[in-house]
N, C-alpha and C. Protein backbone atom coordinates (compact mmCIF):
# COMPACT_ATOMS: atom_id res chain seq x y z
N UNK A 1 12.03 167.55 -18.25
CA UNK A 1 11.57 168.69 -17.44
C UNK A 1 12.69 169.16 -16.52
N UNK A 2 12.73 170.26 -16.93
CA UNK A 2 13.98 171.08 -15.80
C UNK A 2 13.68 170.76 -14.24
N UNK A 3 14.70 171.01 -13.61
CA UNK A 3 14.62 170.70 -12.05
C UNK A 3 13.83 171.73 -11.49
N UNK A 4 14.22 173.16 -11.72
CA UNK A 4 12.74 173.66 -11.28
C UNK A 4 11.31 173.80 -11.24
N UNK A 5 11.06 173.19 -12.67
CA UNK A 5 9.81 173.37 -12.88
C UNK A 5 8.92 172.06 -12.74
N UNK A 6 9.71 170.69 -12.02
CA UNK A 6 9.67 169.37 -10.99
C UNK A 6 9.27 170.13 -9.79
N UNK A 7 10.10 170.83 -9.32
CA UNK A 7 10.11 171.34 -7.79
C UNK A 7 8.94 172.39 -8.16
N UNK A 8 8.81 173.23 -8.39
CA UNK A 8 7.68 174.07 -8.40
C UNK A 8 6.23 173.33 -8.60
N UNK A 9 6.08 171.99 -9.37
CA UNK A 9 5.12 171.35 -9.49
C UNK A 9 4.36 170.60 -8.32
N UNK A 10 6.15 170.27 -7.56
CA UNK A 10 6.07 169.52 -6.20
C UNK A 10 5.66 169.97 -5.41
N UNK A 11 5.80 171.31 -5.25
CA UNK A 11 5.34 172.36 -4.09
C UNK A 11 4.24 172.43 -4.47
N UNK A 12 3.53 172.62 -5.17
CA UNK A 12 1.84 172.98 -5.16
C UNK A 12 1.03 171.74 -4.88
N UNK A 13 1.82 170.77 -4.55
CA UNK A 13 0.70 169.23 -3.72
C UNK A 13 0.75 169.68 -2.59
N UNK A 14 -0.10 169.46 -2.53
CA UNK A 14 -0.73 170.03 -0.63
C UNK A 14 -1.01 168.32 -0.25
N UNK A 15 0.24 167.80 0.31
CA UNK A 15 0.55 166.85 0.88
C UNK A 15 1.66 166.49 1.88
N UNK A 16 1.57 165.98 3.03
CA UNK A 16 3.08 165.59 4.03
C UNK A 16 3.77 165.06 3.33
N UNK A 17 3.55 164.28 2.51
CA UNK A 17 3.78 163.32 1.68
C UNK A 17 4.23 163.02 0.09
N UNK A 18 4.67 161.96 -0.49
CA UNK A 18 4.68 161.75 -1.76
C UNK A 18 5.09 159.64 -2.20
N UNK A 19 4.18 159.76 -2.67
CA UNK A 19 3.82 158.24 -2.71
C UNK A 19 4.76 158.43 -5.01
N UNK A 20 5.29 156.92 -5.19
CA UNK A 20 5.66 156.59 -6.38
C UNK A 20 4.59 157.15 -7.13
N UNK A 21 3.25 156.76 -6.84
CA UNK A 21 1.69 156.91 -7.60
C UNK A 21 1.53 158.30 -8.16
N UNK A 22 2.31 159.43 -6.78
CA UNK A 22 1.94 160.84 -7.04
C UNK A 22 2.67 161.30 -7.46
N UNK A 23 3.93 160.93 -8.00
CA UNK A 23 5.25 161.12 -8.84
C UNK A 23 4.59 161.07 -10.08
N UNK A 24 4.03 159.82 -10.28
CA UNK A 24 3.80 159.31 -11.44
C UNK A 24 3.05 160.52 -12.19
N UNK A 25 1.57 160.87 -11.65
CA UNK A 25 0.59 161.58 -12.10
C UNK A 25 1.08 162.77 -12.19
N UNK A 26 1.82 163.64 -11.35
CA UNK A 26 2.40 164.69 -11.37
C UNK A 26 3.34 165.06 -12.21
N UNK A 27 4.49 164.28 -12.88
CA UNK A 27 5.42 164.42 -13.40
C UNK A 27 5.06 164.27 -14.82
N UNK A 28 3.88 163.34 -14.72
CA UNK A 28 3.33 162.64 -15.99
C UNK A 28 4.69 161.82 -16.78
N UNK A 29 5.68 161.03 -16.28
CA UNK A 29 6.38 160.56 -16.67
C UNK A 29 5.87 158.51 -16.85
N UNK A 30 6.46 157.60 -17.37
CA UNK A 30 6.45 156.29 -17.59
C UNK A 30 6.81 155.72 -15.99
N UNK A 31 6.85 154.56 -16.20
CA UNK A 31 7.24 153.92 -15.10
C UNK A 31 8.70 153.33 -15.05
N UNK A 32 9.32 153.59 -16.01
CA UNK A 32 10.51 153.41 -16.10
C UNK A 32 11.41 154.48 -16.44
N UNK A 33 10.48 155.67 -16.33
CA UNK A 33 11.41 156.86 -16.13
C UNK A 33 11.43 157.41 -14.76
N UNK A 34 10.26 157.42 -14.37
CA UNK A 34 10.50 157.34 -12.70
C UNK A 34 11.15 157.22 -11.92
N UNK A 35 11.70 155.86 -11.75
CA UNK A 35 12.64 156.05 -10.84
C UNK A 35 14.00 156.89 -11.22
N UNK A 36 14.22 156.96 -12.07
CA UNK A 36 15.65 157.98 -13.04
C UNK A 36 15.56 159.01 -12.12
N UNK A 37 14.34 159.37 -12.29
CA UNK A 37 13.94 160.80 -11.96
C UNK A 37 13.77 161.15 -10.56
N UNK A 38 13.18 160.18 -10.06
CA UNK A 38 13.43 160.10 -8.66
C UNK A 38 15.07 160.33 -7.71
N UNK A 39 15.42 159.26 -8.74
CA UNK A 39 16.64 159.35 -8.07
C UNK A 39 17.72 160.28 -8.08
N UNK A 40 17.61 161.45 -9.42
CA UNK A 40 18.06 162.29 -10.06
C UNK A 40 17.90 163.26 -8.40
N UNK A 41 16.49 163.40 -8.53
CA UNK A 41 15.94 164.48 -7.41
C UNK A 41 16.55 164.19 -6.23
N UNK A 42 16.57 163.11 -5.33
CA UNK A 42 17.51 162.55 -4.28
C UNK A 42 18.71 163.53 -4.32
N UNK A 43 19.22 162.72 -4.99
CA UNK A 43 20.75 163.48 -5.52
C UNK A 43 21.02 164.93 -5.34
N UNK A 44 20.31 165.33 -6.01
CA UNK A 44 19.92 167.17 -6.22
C UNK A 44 19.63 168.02 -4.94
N UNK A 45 19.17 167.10 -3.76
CA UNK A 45 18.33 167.69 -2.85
C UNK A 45 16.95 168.10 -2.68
N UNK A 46 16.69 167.91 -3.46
CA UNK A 46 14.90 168.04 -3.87
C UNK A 46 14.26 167.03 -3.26
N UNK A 47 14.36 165.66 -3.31
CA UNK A 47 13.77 165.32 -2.43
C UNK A 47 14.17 164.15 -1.77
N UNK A 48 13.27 163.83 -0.21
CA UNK A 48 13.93 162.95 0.72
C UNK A 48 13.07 161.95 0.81
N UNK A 49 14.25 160.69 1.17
CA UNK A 49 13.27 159.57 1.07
C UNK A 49 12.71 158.59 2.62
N UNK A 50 11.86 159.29 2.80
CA UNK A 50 11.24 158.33 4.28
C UNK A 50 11.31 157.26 4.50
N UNK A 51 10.90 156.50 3.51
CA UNK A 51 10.75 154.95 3.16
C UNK A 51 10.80 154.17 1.87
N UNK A 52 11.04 153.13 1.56
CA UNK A 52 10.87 152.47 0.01
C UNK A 52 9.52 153.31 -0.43
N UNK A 53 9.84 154.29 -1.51
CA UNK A 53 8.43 154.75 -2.02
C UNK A 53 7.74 156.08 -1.43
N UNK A 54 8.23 156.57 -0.25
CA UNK A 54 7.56 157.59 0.63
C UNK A 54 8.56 158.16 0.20
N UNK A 55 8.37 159.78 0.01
CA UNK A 55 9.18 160.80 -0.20
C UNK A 55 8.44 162.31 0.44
N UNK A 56 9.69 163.37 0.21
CA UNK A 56 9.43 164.45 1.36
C UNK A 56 9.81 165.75 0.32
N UNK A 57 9.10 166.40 0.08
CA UNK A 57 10.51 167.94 0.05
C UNK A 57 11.27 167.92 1.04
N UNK A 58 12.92 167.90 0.45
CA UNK A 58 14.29 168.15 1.43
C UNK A 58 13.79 169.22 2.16
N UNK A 59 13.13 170.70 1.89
CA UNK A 59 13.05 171.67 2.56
C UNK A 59 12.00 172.11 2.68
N UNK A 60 11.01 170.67 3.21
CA UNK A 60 9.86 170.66 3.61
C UNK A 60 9.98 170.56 4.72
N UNK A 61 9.11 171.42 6.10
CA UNK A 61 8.78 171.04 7.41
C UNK A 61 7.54 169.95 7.23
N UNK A 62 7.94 168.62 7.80
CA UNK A 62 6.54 168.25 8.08
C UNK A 62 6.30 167.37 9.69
N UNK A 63 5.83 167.08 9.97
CA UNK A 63 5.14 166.43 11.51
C UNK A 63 5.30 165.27 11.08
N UNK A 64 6.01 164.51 11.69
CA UNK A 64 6.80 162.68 11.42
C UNK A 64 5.37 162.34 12.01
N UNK A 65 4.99 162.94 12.85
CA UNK A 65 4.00 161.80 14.15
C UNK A 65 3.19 161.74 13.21
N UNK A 66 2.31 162.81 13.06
CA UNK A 66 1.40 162.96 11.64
C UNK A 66 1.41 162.19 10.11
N UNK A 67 2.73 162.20 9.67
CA UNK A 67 2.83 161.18 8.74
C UNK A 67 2.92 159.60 9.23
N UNK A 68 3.07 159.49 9.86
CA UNK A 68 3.09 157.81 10.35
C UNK A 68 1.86 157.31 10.29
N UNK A 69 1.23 158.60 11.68
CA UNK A 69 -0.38 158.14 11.20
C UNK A 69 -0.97 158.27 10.14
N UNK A 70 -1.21 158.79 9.17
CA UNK A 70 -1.72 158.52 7.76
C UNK A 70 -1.25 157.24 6.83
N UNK A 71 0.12 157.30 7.60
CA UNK A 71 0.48 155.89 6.34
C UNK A 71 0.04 154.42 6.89
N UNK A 72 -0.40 154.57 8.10
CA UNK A 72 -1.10 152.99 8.10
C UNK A 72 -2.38 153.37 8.70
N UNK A 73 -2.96 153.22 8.08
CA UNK A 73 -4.45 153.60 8.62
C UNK A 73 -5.55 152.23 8.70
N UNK A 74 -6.51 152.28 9.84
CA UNK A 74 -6.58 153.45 10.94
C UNK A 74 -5.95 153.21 12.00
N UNK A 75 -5.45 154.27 12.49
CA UNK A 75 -4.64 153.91 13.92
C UNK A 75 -4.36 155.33 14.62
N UNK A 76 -3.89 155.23 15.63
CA UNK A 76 -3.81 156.11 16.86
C UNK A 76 -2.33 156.40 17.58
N UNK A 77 -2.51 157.70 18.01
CA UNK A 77 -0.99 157.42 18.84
C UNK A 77 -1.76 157.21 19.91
N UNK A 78 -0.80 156.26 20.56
CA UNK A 78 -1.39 155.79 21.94
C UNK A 78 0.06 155.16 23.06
N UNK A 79 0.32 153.99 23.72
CA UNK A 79 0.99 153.82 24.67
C UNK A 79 1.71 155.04 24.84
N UNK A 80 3.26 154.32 24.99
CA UNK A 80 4.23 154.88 25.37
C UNK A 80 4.19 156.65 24.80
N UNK A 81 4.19 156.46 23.79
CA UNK A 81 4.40 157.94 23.25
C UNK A 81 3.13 159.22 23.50
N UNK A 82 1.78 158.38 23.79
CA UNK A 82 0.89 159.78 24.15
C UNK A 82 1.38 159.59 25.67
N UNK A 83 1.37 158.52 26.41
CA UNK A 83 1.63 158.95 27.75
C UNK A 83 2.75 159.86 27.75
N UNK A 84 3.74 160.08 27.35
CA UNK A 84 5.28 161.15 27.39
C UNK A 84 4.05 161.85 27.11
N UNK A 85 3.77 162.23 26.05
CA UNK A 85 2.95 163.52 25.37
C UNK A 85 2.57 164.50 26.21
N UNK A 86 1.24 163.36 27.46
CA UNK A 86 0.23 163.76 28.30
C UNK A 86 1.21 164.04 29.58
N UNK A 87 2.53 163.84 29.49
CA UNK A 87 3.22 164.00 30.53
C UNK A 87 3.54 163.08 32.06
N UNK A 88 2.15 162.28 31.49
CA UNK A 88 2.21 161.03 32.52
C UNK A 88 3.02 160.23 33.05
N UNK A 89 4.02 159.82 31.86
CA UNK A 89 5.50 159.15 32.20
C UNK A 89 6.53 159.69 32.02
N UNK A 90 7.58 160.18 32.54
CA UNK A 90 8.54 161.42 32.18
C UNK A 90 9.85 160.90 31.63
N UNK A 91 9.73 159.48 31.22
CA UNK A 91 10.88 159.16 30.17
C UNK A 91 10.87 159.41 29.12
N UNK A 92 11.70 159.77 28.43
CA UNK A 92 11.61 159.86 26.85
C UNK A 92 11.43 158.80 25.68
N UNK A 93 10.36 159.05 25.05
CA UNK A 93 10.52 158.16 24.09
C UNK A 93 10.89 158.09 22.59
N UNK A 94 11.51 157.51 22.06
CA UNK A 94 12.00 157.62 20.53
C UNK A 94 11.51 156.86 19.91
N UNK A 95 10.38 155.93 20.12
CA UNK A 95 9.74 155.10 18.88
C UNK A 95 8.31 155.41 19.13
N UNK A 96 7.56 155.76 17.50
CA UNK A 96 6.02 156.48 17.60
C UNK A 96 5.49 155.33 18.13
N UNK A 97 4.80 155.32 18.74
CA UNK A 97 3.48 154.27 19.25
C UNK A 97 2.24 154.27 19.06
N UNK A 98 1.21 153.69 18.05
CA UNK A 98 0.33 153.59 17.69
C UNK A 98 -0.70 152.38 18.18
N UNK A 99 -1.77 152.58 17.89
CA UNK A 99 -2.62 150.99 17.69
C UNK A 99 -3.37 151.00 16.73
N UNK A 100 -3.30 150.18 16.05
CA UNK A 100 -3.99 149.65 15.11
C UNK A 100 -5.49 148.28 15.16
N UNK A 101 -6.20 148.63 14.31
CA UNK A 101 -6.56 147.26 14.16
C UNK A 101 -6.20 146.32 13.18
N UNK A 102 -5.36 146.72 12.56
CA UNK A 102 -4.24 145.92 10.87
C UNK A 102 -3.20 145.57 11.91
N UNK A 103 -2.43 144.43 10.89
CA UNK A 103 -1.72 143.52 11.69
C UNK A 103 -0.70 144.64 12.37
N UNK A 104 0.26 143.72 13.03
CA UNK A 104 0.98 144.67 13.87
C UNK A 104 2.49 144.70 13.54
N UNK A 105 3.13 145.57 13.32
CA UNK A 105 4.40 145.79 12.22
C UNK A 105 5.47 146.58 12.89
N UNK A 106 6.22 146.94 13.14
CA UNK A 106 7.46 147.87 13.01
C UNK A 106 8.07 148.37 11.75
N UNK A 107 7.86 149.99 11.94
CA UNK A 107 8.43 150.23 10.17
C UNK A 107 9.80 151.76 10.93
N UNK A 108 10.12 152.12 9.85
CA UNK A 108 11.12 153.44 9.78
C UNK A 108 11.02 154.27 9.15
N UNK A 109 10.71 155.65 9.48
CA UNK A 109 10.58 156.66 8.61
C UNK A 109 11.99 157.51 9.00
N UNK A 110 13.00 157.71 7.97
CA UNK A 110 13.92 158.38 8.08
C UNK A 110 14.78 157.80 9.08
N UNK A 111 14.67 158.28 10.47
CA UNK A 111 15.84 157.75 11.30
C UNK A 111 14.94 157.69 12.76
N UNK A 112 13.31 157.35 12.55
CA UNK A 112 12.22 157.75 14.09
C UNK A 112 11.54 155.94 13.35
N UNK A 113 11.76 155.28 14.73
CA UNK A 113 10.90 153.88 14.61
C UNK A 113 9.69 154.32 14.60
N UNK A 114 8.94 153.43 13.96
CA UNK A 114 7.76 153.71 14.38
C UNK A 114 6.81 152.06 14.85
N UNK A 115 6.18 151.83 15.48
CA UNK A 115 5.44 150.78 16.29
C UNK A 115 4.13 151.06 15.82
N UNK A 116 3.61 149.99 15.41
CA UNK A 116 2.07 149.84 15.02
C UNK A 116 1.80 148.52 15.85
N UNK A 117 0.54 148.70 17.08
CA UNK A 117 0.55 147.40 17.82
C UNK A 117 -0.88 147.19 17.40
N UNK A 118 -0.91 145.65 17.00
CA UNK A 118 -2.40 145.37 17.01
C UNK A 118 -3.81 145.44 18.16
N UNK A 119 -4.62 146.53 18.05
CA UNK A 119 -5.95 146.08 18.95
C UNK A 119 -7.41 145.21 18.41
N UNK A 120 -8.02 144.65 19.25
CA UNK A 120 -8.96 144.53 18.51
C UNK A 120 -9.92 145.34 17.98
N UNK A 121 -10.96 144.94 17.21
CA UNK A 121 -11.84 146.24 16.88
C UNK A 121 -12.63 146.88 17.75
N UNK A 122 -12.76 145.97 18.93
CA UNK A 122 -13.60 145.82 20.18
C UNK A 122 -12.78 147.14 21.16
N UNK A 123 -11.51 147.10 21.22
CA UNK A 123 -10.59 148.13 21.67
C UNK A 123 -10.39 149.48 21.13
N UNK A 124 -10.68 149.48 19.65
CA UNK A 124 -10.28 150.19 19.35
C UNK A 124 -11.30 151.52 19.47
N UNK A 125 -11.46 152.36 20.45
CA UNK A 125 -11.81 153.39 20.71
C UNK A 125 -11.41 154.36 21.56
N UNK A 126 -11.89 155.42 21.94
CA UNK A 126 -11.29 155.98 23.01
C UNK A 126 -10.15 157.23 22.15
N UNK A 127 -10.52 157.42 21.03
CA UNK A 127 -9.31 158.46 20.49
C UNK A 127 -10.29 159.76 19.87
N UNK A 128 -9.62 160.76 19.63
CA UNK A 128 -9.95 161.89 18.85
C UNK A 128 -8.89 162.38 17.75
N UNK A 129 -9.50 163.28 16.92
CA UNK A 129 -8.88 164.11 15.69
C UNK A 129 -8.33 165.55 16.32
N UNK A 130 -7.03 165.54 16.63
CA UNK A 130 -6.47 166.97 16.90
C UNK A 130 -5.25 167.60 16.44
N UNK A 131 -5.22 168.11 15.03
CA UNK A 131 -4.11 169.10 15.01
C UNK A 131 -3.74 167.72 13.73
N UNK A 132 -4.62 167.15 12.97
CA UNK A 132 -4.43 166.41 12.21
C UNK A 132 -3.83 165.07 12.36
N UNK A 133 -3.88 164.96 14.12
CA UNK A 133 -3.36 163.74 14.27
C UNK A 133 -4.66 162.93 14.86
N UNK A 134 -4.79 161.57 14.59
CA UNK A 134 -5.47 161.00 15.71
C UNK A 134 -4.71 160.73 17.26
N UNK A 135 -5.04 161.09 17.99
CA UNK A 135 -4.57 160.57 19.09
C UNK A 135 -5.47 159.99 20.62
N UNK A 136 -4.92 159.10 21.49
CA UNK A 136 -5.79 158.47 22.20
C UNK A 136 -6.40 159.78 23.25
N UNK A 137 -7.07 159.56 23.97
CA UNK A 137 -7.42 160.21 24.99
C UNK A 137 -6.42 159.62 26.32
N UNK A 138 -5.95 160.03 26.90
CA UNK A 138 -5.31 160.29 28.32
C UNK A 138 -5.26 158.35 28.75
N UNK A 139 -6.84 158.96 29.49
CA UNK A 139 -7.46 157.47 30.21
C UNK A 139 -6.83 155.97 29.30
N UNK A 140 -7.37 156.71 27.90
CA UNK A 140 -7.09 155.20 26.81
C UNK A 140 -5.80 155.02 26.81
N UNK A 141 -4.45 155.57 26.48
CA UNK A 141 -3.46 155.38 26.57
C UNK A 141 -3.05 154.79 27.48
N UNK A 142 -3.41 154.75 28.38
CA UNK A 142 -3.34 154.05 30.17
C UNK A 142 -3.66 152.90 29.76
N UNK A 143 -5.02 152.98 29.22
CA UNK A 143 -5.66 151.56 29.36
C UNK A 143 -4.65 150.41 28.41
N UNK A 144 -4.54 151.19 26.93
CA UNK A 144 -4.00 150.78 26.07
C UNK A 144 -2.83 150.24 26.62
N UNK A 145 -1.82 150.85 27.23
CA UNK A 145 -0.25 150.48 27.50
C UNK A 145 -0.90 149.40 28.76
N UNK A 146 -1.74 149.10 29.81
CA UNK A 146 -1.78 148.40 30.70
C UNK A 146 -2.06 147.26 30.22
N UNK A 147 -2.94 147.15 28.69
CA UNK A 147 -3.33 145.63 28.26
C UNK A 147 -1.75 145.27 27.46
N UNK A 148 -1.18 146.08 27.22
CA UNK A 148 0.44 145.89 26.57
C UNK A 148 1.25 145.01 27.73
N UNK A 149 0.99 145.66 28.78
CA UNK A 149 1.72 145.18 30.20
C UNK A 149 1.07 143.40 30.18
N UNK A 150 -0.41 143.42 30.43
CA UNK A 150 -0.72 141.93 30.87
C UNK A 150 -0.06 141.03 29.50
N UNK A 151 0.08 141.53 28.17
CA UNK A 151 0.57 140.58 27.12
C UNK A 151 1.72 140.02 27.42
N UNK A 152 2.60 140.53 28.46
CA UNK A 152 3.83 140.70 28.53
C UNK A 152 4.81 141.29 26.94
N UNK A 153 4.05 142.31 26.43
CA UNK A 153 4.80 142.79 25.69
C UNK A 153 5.05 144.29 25.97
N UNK A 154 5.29 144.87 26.80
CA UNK A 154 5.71 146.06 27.51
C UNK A 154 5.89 146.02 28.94
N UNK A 155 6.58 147.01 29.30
CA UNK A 155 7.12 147.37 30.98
C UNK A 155 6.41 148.41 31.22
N UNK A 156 6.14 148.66 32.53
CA UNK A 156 5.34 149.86 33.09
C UNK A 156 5.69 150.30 34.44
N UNK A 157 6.59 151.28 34.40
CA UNK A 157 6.80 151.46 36.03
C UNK A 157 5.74 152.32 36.98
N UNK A 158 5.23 151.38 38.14
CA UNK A 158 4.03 152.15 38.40
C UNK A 158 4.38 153.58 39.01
N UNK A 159 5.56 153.55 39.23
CA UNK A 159 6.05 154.27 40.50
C UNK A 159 5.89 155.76 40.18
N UNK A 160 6.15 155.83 38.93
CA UNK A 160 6.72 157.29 37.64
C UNK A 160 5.47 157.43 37.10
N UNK A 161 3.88 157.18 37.27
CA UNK A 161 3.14 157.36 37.26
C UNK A 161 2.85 158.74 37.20
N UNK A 162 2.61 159.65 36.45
CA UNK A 162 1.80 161.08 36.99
C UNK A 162 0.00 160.95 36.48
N UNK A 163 -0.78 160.62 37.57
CA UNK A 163 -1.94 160.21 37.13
C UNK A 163 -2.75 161.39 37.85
N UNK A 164 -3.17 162.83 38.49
CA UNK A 164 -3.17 163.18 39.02
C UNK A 164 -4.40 164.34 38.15
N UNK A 165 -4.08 164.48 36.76
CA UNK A 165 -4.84 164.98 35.62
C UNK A 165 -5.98 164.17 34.98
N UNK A 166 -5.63 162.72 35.62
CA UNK A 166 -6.59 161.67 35.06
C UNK A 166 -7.72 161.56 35.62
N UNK A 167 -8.86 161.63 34.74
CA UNK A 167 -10.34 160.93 35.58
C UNK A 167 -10.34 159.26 36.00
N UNK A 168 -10.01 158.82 36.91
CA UNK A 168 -10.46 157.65 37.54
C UNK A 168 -11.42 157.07 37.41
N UNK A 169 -12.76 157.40 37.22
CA UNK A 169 -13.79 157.19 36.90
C UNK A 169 -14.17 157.39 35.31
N UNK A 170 -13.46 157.61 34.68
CA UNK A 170 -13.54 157.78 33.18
C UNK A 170 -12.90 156.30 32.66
N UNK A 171 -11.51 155.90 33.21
CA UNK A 171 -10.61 155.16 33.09
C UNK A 171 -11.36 153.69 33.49
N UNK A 172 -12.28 153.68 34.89
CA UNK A 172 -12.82 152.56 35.19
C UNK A 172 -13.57 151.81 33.79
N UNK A 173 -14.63 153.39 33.66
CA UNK A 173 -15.53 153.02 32.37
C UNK A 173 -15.43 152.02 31.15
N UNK A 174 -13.93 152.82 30.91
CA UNK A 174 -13.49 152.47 29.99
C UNK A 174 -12.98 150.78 29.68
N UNK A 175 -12.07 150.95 31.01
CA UNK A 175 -11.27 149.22 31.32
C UNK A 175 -12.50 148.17 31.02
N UNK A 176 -13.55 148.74 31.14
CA UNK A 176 -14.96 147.67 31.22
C UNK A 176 -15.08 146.70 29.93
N UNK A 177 -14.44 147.65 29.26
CA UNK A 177 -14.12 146.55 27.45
C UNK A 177 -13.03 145.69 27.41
N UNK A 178 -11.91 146.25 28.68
CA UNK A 178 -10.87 145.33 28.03
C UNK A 178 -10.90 144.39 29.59
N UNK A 179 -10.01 143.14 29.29
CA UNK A 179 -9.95 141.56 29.68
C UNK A 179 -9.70 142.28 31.03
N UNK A 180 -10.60 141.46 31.99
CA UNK A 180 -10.00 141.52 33.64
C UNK A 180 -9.12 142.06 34.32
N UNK A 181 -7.87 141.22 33.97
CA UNK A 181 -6.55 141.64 34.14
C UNK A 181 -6.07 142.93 34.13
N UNK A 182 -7.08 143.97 33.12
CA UNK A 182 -6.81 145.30 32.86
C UNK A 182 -7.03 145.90 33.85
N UNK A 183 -8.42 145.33 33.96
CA UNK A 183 -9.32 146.24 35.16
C UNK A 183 -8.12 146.02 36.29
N UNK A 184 -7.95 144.53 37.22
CA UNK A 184 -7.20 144.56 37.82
C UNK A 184 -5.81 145.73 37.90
N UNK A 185 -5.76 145.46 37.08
CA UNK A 185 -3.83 146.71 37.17
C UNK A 185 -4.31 147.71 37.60
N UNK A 186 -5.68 148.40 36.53
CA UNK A 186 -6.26 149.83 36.93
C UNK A 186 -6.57 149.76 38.39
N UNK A 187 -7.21 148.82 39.35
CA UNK A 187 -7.35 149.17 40.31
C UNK A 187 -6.14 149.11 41.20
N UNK A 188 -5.24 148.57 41.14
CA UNK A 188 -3.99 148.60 42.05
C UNK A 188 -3.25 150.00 41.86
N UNK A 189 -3.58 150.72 41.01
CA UNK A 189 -3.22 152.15 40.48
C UNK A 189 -4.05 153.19 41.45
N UNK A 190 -5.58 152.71 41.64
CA UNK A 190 -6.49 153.43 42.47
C UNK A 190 -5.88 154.39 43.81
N UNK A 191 -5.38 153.62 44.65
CA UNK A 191 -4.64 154.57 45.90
C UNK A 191 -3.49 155.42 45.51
N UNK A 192 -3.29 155.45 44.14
CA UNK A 192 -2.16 156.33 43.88
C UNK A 192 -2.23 157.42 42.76
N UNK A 193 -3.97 157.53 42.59
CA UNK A 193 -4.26 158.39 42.03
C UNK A 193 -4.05 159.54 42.01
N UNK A 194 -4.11 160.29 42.96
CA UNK A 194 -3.75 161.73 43.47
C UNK A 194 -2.46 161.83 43.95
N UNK A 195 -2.01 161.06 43.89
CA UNK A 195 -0.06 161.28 45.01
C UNK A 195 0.58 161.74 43.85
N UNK A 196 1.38 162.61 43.98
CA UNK A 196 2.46 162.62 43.15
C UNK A 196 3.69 161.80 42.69
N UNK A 197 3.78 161.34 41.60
CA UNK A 197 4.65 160.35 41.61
C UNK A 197 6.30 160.42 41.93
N UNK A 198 7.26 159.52 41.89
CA UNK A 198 7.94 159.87 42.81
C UNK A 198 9.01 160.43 41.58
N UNK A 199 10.04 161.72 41.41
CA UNK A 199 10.36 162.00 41.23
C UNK A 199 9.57 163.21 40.08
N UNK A 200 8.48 163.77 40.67
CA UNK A 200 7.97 164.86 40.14
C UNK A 200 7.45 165.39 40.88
N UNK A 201 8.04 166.93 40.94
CA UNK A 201 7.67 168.23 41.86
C UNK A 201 6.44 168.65 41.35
């Protein structure tokens, strides 16, 4: 099959994505012509490879955040990266941050880490469907990154806080599922609800 009429086939999957599986069915080729062909396309520019097996149209736009979340499912953006999102913490972050309830992994898509942290199933709520992504709600991301903090597997500077958009009383609610310690942090946060944090006008 000519290279265009691969690529023209490719374009009509209405997918972020392209898994070995959807090569397969699409191309209608063997399994040992596949990769040939795959790799042919690489080459060519046709297509890019995310991961062992994940592939892209080269001159496809697609949403990294969005594909991450679909490829390990179910999970959420949540810590570090919805707080930047929500504007709450004003450092930048470069690795996606998710939670999961599947084990907990570090993977790479292209040249963007991505973080999958384990919650329990008991945790795992507090998110919505928007713009094809799941993502946490505000409060949960808080909550989420503060039970990260008591694991000692994350840092949290309280100081850079912008909590000021947040319901307090949403956030209490919530902490009510997760271990003590949570609640605790959330309330030492309490008197600094409304202040502006320090280096934001």
């Amino acid at each position: 099959m000519r290279t265009l009429d691969l690529l023209r086939k490719l374009k009509n999957i209405r997918k972020d994505y392209l898994t070995v599986s959807d090569l397969l069915q699409l191309l209608n080729l063997g399994k040992e012509s596949i990769y040939v062909t795959v790799s042919r396309l690489e080459k060519e520019g046709v297509l890019e490879r995310l991961k062992t097996g994940i592939y892209v149209l080269a001159d496809q736009e697609i949403d990294l955040t969005v594909t991450a979340n679909q490829l390990y499912y179910p999970s959420y953006l949540s810590f570090e990266t919805a707080l930047g999102n929500f504007g709450i913490i004003s450092q930048k972050t470069y690795t996606l941050t998710f939670a999961t309830t599947r084990k907990s992994k570090k993977d790479l898509l292209g040249q963007t880490e991505v973080e999958y942290r384990h919650l329990n199933k008991d945790l795992f709520f507090g998110y919505s469907f928007k713009q094809n992504l799941y993502i946490a709600e505000p409060e949960k991301a808080l909550l989420d990154e503060l039970y990260m903090v008591s694991l000692g597997k994350s840092k949290l500077d309280f100081s850079e806080l912008d909590l000021h958009e947040l319901s307090f009383k949403k956030s209490e609610k919530m902490a009510q599922k997760f271990p003590p310690i949570v609640q605790k942090k959330l309330l030492l946060l309490q008197p600094r609800w409304k202040e502006i944090p320090i280096g934001v006008k």
